[in-house]
Protein backbone atom coordinates (compact mmCIF):
# COMPACT_ATOMS: atom_id res chain seq x y z
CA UNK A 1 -3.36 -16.45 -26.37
CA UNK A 2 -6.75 -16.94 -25.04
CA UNK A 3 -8.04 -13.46 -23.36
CA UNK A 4 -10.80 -13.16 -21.19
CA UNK A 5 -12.63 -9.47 -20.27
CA UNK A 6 -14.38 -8.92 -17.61
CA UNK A 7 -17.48 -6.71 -18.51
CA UNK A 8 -18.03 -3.57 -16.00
CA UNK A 9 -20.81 -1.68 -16.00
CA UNK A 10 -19.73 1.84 -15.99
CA UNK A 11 -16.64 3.32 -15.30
CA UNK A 12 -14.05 1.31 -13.14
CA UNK A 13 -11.07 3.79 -12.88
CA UNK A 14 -12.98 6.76 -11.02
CA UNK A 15 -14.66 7.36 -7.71
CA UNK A 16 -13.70 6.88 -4.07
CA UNK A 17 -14.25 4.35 -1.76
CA UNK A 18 -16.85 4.85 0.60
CA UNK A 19 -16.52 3.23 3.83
CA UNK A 20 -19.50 1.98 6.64
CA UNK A 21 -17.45 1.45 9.85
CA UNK A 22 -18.56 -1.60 12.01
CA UNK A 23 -16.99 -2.05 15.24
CA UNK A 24 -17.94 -5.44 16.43
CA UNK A 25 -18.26 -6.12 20.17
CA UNK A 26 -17.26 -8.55 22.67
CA UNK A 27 -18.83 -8.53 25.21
CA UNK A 28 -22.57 -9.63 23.76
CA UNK A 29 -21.58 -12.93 22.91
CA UNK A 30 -20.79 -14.09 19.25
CA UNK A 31 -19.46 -10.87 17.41
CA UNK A 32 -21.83 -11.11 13.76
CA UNK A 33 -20.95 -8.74 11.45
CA UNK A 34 -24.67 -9.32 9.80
CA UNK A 35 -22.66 -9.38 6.39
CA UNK A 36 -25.23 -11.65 5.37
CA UNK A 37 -25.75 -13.54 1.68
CA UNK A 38 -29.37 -12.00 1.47
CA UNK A 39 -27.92 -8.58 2.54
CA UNK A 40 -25.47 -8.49 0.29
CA UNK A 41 -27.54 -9.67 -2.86
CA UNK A 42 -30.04 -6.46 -2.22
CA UNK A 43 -27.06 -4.47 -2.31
CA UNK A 44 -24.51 -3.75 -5.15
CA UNK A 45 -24.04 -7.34 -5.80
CA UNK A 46 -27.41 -7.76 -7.47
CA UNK A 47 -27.38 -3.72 -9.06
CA UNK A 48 -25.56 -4.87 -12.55
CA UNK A 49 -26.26 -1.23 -13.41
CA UNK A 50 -23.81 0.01 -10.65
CA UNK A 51 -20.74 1.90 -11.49
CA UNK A 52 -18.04 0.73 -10.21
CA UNK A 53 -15.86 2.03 -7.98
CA UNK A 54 -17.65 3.41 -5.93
CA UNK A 55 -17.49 0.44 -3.43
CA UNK A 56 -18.98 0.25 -0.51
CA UNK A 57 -17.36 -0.60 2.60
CA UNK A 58 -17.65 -2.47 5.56
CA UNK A 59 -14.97 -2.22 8.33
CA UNK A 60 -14.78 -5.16 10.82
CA UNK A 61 -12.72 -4.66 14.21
CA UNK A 62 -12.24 -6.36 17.17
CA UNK A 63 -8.66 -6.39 19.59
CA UNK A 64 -6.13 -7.25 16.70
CA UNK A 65 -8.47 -7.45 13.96
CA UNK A 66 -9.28 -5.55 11.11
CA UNK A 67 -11.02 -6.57 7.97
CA UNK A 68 -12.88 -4.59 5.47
CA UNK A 69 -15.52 -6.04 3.20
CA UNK A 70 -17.23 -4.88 0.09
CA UNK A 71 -19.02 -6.81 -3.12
CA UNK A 72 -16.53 -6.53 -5.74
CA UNK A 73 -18.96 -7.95 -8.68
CA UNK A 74 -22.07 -7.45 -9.34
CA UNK A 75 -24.11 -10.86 -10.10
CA UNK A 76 -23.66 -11.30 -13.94
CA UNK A 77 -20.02 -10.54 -13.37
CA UNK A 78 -20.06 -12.69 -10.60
CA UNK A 79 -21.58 -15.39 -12.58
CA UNK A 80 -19.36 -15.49 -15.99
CA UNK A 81 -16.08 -15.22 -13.43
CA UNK A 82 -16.90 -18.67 -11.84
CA UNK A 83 -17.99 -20.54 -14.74
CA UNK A 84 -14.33 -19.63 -17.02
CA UNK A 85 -12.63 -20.14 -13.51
CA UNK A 86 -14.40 -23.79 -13.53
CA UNK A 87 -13.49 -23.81 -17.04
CA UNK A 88 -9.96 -22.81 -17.25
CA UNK A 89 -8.72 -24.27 -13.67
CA UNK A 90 -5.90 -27.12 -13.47
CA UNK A 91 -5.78 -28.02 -9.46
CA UNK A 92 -2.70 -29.45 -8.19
CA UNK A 93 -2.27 -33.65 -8.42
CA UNK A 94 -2.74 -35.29 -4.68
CA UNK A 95 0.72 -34.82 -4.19
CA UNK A 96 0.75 -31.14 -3.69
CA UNK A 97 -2.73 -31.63 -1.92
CA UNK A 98 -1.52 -32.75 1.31
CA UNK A 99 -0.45 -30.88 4.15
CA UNK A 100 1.26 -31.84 7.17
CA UNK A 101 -0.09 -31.55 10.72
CA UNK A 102 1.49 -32.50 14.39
CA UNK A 103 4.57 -34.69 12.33
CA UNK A 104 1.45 -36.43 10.49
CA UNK A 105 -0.02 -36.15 6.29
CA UNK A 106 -3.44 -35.69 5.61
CA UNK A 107 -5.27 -35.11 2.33
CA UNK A 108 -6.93 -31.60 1.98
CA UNK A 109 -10.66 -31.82 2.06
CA UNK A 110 -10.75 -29.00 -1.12
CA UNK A 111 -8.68 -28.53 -4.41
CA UNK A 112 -6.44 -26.24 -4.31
CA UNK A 113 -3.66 -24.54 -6.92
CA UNK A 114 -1.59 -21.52 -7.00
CA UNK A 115 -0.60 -18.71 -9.52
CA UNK A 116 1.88 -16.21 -9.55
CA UNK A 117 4.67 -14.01 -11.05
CA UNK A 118 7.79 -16.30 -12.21
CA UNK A 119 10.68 -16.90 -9.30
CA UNK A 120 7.95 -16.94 -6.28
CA UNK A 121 7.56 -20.27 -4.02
CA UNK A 122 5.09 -20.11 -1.19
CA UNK A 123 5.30 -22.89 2.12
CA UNK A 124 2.87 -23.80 4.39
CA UNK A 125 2.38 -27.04 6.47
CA UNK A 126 5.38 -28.16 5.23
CA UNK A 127 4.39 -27.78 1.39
CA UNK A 128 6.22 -26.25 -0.40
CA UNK A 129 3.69 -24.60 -3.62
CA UNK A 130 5.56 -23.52 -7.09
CA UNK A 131 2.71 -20.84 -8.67
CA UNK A 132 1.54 -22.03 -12.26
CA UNK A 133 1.64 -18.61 -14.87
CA UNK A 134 -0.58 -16.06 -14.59
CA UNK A 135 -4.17 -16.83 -16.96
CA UNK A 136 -6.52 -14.11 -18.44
CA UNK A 137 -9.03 -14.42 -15.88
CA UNK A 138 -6.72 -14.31 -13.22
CA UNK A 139 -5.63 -11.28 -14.28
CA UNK A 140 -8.64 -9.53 -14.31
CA UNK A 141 -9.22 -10.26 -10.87
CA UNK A 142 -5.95 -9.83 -10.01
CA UNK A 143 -6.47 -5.90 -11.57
CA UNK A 144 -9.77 -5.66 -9.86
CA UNK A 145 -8.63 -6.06 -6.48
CA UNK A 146 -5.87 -3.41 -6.79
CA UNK A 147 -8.58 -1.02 -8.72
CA UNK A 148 -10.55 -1.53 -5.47
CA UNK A 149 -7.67 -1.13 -2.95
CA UNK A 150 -4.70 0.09 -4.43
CA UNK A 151 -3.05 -2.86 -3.37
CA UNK A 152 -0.55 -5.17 -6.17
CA UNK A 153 -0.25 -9.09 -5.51
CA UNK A 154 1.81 -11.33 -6.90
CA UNK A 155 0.14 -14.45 -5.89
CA UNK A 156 -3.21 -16.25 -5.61
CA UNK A 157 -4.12 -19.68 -3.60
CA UNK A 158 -6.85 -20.85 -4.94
CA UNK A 159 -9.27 -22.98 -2.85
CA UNK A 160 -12.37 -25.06 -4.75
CA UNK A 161 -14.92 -26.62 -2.49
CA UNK A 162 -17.27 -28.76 -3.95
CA UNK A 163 -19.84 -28.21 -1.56
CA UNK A 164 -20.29 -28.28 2.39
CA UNK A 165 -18.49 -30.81 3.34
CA UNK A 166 -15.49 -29.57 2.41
CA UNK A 167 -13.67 -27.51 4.57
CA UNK A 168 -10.84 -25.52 6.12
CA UNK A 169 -9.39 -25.89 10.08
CA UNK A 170 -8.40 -22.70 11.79
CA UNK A 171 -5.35 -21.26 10.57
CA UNK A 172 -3.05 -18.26 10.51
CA UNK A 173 -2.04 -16.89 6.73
CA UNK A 174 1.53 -15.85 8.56
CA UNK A 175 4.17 -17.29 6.40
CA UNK A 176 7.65 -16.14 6.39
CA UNK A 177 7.38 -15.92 2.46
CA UNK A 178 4.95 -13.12 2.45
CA UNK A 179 5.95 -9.46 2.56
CA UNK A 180 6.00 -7.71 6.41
CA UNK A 181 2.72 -6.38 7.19
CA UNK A 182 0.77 -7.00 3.82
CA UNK A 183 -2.65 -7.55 3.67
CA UNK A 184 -4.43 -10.23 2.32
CA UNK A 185 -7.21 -9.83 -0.28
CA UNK A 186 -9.66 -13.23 -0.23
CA UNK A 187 -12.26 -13.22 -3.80
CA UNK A 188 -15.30 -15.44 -3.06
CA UNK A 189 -17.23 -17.14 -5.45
CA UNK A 190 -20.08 -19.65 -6.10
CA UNK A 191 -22.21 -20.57 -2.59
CA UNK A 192 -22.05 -18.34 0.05
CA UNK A 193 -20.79 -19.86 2.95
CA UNK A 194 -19.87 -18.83 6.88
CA UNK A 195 -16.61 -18.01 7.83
CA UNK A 196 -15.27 -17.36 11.28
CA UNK A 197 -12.12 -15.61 13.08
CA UNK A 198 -11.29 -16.43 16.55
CA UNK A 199 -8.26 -15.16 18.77
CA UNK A 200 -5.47 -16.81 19.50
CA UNK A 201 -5.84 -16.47 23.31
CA UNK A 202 -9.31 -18.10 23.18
CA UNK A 203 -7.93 -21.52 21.28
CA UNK A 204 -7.31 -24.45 23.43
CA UNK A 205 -8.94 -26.50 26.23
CA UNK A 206 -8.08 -23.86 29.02
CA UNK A 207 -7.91 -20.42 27.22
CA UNK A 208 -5.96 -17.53 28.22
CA UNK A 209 -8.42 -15.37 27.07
CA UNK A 210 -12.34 -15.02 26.45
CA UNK A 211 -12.56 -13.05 22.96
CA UNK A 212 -15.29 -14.04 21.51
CA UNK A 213 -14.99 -15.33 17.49
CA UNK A 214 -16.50 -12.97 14.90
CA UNK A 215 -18.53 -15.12 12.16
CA UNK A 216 -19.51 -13.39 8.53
CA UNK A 217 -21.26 -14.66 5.63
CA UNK A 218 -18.89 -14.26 2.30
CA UNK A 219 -21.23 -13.81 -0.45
CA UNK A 220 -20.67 -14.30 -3.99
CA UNK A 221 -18.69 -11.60 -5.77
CA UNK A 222 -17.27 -10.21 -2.29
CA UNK A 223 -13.75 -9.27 -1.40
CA UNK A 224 -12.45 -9.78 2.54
CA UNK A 225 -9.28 -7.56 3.19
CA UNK A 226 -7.66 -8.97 6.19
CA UNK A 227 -5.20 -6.03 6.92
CA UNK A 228 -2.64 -6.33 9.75
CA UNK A 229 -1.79 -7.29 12.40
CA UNK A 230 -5.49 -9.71 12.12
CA UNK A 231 -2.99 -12.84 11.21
CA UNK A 232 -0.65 -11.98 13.89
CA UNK A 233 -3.43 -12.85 16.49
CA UNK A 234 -6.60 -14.28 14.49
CA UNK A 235 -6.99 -17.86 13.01
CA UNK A 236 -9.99 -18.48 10.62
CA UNK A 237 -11.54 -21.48 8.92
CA UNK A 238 -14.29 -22.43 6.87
CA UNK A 239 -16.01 -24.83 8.60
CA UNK A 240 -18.28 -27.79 7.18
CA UNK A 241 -22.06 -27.30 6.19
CA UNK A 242 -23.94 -30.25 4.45
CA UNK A 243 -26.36 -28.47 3.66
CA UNK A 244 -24.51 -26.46 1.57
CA UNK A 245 -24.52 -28.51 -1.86
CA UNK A 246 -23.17 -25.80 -4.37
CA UNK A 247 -19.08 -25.14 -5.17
CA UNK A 248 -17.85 -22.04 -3.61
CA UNK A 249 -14.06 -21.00 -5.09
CA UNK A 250 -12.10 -18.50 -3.03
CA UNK A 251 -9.24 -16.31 -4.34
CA UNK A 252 -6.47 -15.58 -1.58
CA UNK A 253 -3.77 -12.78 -3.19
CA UNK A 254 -0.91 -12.47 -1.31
CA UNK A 255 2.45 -10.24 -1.87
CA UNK A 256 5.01 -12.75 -1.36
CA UNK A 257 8.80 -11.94 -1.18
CA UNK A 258 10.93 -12.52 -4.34
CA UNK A 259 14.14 -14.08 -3.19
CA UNK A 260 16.56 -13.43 -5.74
C-alpha cells in the first residue's frame, strides 16, 4: 500500500491557535479581507522553518458570515502536496461531471472527484456523488485539518481547475446530506486565485438587500473554515480569470450524515 508523509517542520501536535480578528465592513463598499497571495507568502506560508501549530488566524465576519483563515503549509509542503495530488488523482468520467441547473445539464467547467469513508453518498444539482476510498495523501490532509481545528470529516470534493478560465457560479454548500451546523474546511492549492461571498438578499435583479460581497485571495497552502450559519445566507464562487494560467486544486471536507 503506497504511503505518502507529509514532512512538518517541527512539532505538529502542540501549541494553540492564535487568532487575528477581522471584522469586515459594509458600509465602505466591497468588504476585502486584504488576505492577499503576496501577504500570505511573507507570512508562515513561505517560513518552512515554522513550527506548526501555532497557526495563525484570521477571522472574517460580516451579518451571517463567519470564516476563519490561516496557511496550513508552508511552501515546500505546499509544493510536494500538489504535485502527488496531480499524481495520484482519478477525476470522475463526464458522466458524473455534469450538474443540473433550472430543469437543464451542463458540463462543469473543472474536474472534480470525491473521497470518503465507505456507506457515504453526497447530492447536489441533482448528482448524486459515490466517494472513491480514502488515499495516503488524502489522509494527511484530511489529519491536518483536524490537527488545526479539531474538527473530523468524512468527506472531500475535490475541485481541479486548469487555469482561469475555469470556474465556479455562486452557490450554497447546504445539502441535506451534511451534518446540522458543521463547518466546512476548503484546502487550496496551486495558483492563487479570488474568491468571493455575497448574501443572499443582495442576489437578483431587484435585491432585497444591499450587503455588500466580501472578496479574499486563497493562497497556496491556506485553509478557509466557513463555520455556520455563512451557508445558510452566503453563496460563493470562483469566478473566471484568464490571466490566471496555472492549476489551482481545492479540497472541500465536509461531515456528511451516514444513513444506515
Amino acid at each position: 500500500m503506497d504511503t505518502f508523509v507529509i514532512k512538518a517542520a517541527g512539532s505538529c501536535t502542540s501549541g494553540k491557535r492564535k487568532r487575528e480578528n477581522l471584522e469586515t465592513k459594509t458600509e465602505e463598499g466591497l468588504m476585502d479581507t486584504q488576505l492577499t497571495c503576496d501577504d500570505a507568502s511573507r507570512g508562515l506560508l513561505s517560513n518552512e522553518k515554522a513550527t506548526w501549530p501555532p497557526y495563525t488566524w484570521t477571522k472574517i465576519k460580516s451579518q451571517g458570515l463567519d470564516c476563519d483563515y490561516t496557511s496550513l503549509f508552508c511552501k515546500a509542503e505546499a509544493d510536494d502536496i500538489f504535485l502527488e495530488l496531480e499524481n495520484k488523482l482519478t477525476y470522475f468520467s463526464d458522466e458524473l461531471s455534469k450538474v443540473k441547473v433550472f430543469g437543464k445539464w451542463h458540463n462543469i467547467a473543472r474536474k472534480q472527484v470525491s473521497y470518503g469513508d465507505p456507506g457515504l453518498t453526497y447530492t447536489y444539482s441533482g448528482v448524486t456523488l459515490t466517494p472513491k476510498p480514502w488515499i495516503p495523501v488524502l489522509e494527511c490532509i484530511r489529519d491536518r485539518v483536524k490537527e488545526a481545528t479539531g474538527y473530523n470529516f468524512n468527506f472531500v470534493l475535490i475541485n481541479r481547475y486548469k487555469d482561469g478560465n475555469d470556474h465556479i457560479g455562486e452557490h450554497r454548500d447546504d445539502e441535506k446530506e451534511l451534518v446540522p451546523r458543521s463547518p466546512i474546511a476548503s484546502v487550496s492549492l496551486g495558483a492563487c486565485r479570488d474568491f468571493f461571498f455575497r448574501h443572499g438578499a443582495s442576489r437578483g435583479k431587484i435585491p432585497s438587500s444591499r450587503i455588500e460581497p466580501v472578496k479574499l485571495q486563497l493562497a497556496h497552502g491556506s485553509l478557509l473554515m466557513m463555520n455556520y450559519p455563512t451557508n445558510v445566507h452566503w453563496y460563493h464562487s470562483l469566478p473566471a480569470r484568464k490571466k490566471i494560467l496555472a492549476p489551482r486544486i481545492n479540497l472541500t471536507f465536509r461531515k456528511i450524515i451516514l444513513v444506515k
